[in-house]
N, C-alpha and C. Protein backbone atom coordinates (compact mmCIF):
# COMPACT_ATOMS: atom_id res chain seq x y z
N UNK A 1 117.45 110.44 84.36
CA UNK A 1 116.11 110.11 84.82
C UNK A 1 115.48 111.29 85.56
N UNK A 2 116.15 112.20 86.24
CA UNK A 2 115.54 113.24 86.93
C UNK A 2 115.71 113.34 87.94
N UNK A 3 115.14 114.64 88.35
CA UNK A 3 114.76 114.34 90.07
C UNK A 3 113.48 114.12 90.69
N UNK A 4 113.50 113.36 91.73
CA UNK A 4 112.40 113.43 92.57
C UNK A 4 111.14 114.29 91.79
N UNK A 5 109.95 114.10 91.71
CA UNK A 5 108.67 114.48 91.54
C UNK A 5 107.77 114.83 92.53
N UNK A 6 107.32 115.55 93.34
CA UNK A 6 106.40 115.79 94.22
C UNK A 6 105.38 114.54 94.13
N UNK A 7 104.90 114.17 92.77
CA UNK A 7 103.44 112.85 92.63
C UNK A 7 104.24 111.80 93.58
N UNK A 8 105.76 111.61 92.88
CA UNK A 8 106.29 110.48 93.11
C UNK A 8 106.63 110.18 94.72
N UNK A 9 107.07 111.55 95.35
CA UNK A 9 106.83 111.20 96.79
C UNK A 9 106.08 111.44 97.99
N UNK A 10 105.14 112.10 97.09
CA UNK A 10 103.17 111.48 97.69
C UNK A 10 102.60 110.45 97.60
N UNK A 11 103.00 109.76 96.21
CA UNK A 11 103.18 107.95 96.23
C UNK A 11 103.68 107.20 97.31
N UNK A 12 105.27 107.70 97.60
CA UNK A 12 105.73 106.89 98.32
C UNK A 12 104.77 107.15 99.73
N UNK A 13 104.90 108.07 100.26
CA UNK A 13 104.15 108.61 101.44
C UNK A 13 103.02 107.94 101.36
N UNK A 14 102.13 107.86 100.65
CA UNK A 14 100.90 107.00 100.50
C UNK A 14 100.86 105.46 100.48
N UNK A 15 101.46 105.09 100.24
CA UNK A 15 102.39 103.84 100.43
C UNK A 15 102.37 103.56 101.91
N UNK A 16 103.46 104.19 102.14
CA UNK A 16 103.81 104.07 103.57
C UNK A 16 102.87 103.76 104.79
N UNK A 17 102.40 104.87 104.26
CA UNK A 17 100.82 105.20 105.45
C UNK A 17 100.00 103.87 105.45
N UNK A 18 99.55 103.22 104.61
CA UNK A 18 99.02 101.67 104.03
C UNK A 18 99.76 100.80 104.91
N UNK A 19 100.83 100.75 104.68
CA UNK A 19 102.05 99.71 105.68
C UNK A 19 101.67 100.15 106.81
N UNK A 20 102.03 101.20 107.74
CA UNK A 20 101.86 101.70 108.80
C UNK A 20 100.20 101.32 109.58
N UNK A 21 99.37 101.88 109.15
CA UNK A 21 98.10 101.18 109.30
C UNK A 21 97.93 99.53 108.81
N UNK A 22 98.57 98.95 108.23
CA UNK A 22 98.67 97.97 108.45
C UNK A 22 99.47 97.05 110.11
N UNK A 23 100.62 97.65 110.45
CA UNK A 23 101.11 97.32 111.11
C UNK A 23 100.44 97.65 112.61
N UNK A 24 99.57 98.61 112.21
CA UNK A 24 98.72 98.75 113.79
C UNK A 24 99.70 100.11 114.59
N UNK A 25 100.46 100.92 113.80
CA UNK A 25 101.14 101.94 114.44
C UNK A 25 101.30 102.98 113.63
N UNK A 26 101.34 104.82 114.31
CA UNK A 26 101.10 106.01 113.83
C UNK A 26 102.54 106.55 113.59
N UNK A 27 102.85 107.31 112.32
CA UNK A 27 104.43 107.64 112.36
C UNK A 27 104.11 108.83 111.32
N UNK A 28 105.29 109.06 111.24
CA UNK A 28 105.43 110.63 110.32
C UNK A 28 106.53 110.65 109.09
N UNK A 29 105.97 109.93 108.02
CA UNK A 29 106.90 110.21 106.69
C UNK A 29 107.53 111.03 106.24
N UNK A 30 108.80 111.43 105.92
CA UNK A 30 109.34 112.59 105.15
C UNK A 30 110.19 111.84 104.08
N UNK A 31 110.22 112.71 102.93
CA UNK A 31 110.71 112.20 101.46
C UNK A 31 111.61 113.72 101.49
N UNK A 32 112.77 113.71 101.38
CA UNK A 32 114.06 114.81 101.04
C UNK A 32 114.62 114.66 99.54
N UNK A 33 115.05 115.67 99.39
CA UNK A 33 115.69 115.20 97.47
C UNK A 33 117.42 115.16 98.26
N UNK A 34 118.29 114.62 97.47
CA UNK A 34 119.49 114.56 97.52
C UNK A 34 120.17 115.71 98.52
N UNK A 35 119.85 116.99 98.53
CA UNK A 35 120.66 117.81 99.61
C UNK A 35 120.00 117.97 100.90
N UNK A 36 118.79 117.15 101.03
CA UNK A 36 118.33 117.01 102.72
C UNK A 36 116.95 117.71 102.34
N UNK A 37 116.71 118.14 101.41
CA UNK A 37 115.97 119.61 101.51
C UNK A 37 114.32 119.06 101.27
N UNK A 38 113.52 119.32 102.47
CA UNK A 38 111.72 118.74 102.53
C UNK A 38 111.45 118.56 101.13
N UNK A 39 110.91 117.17 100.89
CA UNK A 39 110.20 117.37 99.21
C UNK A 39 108.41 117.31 99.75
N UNK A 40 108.12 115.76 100.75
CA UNK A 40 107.17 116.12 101.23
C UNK A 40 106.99 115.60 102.91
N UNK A 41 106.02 116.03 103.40
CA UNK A 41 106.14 114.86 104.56
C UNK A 41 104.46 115.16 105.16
N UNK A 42 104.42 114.12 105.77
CA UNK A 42 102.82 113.19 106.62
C UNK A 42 103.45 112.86 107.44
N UNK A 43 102.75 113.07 109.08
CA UNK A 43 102.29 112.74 110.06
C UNK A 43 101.25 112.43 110.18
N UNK A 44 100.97 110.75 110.47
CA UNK A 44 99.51 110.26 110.68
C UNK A 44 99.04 111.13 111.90
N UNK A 45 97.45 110.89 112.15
CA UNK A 45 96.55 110.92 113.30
C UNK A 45 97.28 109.89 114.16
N UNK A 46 97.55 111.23 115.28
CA UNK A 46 98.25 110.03 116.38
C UNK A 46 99.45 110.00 116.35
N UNK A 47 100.53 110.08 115.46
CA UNK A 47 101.81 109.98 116.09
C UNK A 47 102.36 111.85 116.22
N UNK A 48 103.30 111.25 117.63
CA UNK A 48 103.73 112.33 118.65
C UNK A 48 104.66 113.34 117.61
N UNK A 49 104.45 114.96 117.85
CA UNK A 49 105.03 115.95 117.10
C UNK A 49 106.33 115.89 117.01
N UNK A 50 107.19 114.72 117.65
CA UNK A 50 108.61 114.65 117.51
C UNK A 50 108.97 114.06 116.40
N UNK A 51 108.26 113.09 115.73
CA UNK A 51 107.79 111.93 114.50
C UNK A 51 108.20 112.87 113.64
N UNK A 52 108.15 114.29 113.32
CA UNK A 52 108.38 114.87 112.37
C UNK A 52 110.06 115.29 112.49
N UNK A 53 110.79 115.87 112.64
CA UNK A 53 112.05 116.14 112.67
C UNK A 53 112.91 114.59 112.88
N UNK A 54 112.34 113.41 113.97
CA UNK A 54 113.30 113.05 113.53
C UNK A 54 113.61 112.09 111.87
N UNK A 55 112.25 111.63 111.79
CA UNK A 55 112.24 111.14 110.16
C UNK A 55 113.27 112.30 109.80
N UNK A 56 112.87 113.57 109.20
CA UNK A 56 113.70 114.50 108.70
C UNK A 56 115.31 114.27 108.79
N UNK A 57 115.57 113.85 110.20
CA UNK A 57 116.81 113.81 110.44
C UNK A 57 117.66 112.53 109.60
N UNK A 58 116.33 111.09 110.01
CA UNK A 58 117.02 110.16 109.62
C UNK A 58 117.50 110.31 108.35
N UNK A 59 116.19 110.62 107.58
CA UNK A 59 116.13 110.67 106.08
C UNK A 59 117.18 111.58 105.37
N UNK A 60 117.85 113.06 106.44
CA UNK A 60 118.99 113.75 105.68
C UNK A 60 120.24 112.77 106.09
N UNK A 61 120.35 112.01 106.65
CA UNK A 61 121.77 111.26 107.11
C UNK A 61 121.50 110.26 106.24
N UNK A 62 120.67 109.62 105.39
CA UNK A 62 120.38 108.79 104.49
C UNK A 62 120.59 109.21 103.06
N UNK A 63 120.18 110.45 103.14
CA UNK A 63 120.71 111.12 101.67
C UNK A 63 122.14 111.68 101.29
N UNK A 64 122.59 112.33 102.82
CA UNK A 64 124.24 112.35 102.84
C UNK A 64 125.08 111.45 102.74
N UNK A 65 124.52 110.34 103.25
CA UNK A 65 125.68 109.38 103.04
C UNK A 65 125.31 108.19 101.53
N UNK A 66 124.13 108.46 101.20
CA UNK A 66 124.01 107.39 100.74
C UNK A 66 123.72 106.20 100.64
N UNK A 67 123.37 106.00 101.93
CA UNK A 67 122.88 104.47 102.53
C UNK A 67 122.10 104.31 103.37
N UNK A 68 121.06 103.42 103.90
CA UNK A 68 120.51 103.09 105.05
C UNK A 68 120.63 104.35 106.54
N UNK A 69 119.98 104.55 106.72
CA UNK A 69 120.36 105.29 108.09
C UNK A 69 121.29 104.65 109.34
N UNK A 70 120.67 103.23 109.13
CA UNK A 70 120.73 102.50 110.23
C UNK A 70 122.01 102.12 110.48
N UNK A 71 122.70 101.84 109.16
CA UNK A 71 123.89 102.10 108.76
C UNK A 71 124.95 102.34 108.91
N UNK A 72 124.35 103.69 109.67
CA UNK A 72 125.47 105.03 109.94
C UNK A 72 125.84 104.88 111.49
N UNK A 73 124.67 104.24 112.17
CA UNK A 73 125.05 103.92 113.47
C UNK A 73 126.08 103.48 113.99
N UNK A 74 127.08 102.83 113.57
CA UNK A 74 128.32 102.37 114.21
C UNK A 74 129.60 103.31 113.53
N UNK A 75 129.29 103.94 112.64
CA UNK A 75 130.29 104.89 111.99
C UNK A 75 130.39 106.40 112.38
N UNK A 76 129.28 106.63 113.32
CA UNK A 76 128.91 108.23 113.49
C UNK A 76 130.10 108.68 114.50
N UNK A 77 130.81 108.22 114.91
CA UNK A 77 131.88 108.47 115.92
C UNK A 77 133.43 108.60 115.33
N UNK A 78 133.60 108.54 113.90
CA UNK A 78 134.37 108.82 112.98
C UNK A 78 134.20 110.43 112.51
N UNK A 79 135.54 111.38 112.69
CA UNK A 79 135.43 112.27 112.22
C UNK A 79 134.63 112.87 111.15
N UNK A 80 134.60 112.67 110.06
CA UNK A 80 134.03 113.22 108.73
C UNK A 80 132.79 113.33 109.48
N UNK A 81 131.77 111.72 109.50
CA UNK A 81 130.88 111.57 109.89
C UNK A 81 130.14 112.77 111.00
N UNK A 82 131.14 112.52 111.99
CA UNK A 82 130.53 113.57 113.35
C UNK A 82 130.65 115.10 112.78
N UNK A 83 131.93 115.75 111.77
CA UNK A 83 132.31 117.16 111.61
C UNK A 83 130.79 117.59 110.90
N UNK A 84 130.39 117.25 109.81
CA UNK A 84 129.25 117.03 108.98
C UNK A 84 128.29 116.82 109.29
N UNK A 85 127.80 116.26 110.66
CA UNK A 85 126.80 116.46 111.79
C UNK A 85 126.83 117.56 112.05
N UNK A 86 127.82 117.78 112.33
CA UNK A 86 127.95 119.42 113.65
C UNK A 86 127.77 120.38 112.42
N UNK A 87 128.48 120.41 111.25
CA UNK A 87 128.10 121.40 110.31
C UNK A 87 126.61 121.94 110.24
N UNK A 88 125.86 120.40 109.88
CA UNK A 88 124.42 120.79 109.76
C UNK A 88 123.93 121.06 110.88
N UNK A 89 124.29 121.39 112.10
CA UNK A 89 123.90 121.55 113.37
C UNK A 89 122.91 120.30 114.08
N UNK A 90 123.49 119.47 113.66
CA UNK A 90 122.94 117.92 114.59
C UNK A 90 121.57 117.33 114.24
N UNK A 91 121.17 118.28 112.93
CA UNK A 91 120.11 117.55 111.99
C UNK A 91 119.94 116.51 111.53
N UNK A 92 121.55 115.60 111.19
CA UNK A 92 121.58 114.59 110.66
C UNK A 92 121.22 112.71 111.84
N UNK A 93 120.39 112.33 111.63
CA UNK A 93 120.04 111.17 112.59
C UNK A 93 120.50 109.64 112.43
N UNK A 94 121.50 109.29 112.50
CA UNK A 94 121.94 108.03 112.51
C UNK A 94 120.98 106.71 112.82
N UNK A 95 120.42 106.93 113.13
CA UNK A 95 118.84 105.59 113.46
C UNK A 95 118.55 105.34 112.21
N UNK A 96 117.98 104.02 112.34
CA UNK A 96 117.17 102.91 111.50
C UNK A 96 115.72 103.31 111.19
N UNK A 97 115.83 103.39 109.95
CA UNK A 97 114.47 104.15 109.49
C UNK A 97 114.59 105.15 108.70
N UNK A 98 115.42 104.78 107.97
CA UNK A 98 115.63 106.10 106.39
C UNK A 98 116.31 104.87 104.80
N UNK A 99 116.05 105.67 104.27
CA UNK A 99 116.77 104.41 103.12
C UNK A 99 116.71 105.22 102.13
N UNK A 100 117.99 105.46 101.12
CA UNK A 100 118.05 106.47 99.92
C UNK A 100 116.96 105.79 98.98
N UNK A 101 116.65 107.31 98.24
CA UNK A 101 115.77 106.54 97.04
C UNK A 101 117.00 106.74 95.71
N UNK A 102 116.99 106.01 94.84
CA UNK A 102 117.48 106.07 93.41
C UNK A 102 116.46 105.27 91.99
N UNK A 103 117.14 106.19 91.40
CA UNK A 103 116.42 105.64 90.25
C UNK A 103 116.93 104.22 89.45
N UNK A 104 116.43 103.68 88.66
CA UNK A 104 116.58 102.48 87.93
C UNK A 104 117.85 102.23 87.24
N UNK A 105 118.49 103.45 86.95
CA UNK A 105 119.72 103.85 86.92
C UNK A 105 120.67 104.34 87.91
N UNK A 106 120.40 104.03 88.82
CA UNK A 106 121.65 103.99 90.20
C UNK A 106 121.58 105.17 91.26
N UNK A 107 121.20 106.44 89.92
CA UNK A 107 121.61 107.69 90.41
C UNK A 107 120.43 108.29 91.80
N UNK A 108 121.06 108.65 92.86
CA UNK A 108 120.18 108.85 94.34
C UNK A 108 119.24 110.14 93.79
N UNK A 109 118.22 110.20 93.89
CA UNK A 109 117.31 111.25 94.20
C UNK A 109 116.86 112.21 95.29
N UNK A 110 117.32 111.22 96.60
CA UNK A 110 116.40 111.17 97.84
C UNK A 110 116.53 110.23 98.81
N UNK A 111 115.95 110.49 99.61
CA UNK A 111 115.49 109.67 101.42
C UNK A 111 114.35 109.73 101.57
N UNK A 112 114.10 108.14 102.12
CA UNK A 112 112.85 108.59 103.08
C UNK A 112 113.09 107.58 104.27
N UNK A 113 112.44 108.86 104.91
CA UNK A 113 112.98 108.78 106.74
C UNK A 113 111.30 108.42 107.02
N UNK A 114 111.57 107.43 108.05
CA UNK A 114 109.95 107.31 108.38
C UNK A 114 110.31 107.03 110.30
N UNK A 115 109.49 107.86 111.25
CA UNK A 115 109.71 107.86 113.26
C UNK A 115 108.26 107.76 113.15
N UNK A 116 108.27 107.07 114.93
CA UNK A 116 107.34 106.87 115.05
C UNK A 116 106.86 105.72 116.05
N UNK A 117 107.87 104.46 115.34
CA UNK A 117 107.65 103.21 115.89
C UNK A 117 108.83 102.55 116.20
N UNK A 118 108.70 100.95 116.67
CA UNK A 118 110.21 100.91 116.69
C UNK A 118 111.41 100.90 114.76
N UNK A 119 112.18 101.14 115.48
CA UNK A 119 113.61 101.03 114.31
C UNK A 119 112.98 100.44 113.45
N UNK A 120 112.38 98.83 113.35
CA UNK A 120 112.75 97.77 112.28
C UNK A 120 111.53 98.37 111.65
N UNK A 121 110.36 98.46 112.16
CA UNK A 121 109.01 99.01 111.83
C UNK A 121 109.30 100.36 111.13
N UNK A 122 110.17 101.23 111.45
CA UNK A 122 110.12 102.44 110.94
C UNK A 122 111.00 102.07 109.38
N UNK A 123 111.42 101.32 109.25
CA UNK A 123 112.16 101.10 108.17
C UNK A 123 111.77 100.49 107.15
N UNK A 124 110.69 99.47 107.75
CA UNK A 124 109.71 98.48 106.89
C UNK A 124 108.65 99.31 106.22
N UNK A 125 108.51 100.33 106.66
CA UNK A 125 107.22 101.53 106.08
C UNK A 125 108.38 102.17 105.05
N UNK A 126 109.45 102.52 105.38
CA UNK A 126 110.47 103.17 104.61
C UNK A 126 110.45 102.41 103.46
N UNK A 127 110.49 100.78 103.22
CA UNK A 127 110.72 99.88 102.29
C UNK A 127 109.59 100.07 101.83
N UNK A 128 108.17 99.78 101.89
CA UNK A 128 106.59 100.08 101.15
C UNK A 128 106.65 101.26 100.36
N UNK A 129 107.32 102.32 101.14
CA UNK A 129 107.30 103.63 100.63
C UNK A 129 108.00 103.53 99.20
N UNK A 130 109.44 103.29 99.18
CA UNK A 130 110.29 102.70 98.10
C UNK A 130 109.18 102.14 96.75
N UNK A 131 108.93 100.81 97.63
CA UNK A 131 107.89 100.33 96.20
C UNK A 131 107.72 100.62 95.13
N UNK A 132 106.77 101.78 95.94
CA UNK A 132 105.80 102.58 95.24
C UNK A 132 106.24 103.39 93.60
N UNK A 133 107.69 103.66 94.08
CA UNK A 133 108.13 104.22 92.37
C UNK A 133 108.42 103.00 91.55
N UNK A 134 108.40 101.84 92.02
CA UNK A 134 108.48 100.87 91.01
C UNK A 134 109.47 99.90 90.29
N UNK A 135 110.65 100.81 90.81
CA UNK A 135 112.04 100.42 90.56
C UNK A 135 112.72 99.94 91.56
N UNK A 136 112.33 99.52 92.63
CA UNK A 136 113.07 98.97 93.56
C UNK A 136 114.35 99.33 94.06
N UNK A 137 114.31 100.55 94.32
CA UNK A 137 115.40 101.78 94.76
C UNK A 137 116.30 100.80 95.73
């Protein structure tokens, strides 16, 4: 199926932003392909310049592991987990608010990390974002 598309995660991002203004709160989207690496990212009007790195963060600990960010929270105190932190120099963010993307065929593409608001909220924009490719990642 491919990888990640730039349209496809300006979609999601556009998406997101819809949810987010829906919910009455400002946050900062980032979409990563499989090795962590920026595909795109938005910061609304209004949310604080930190909104950007840590999405980034959530969203690379979402693509490393494969799962939920939120996830990772009770496991991050397990070797592998923590060595692989420290590798990437503490980039990787264990918080609620990232969720891998994959395609219709299983295979991961990506993360998207969405800060900003609280946890459940940052994750619920993460899920809109998803949507948007259609396949229900």
């Amino acid at each position: 199926m491919g990888q990640l598309k730039l349209g496809e995660a300006m979609s999601m991002i556009s998406a997101g932003i819809i949810k987010a203004e829906e919910l009455g709160i400002r946050v900062c989207i980032s979409v990563l392909d499989p090795r962590g690496d920026i595909l795109a990212v938005a910061r609304m009007d209004g949310a604080l310049w930190r909104t950007v790195p840590i999405s980034q963060g959530k969203a690379a600990a979402s693509a490393a592991w494969d799962m939920p960010s939120g996830d990772l929270k009770d496991r991050w105190d397990q070797p592998v987990v923590r060595a692989l932190s420290m590798m990437e120099n503490g980039r990787l963010i264990p918080w609620q608010g990232a969720l891998p993307i994959r395609r219709s065929d299983g295979s991961l593409v990506g993360a998207i990390g969405v800060s900003g608001a609280k946890p459940a909220e940052d994750e619920m924009v993460a899920e809109h974002g998803l949507r948007a490719l259609g396949n229900e990642s």
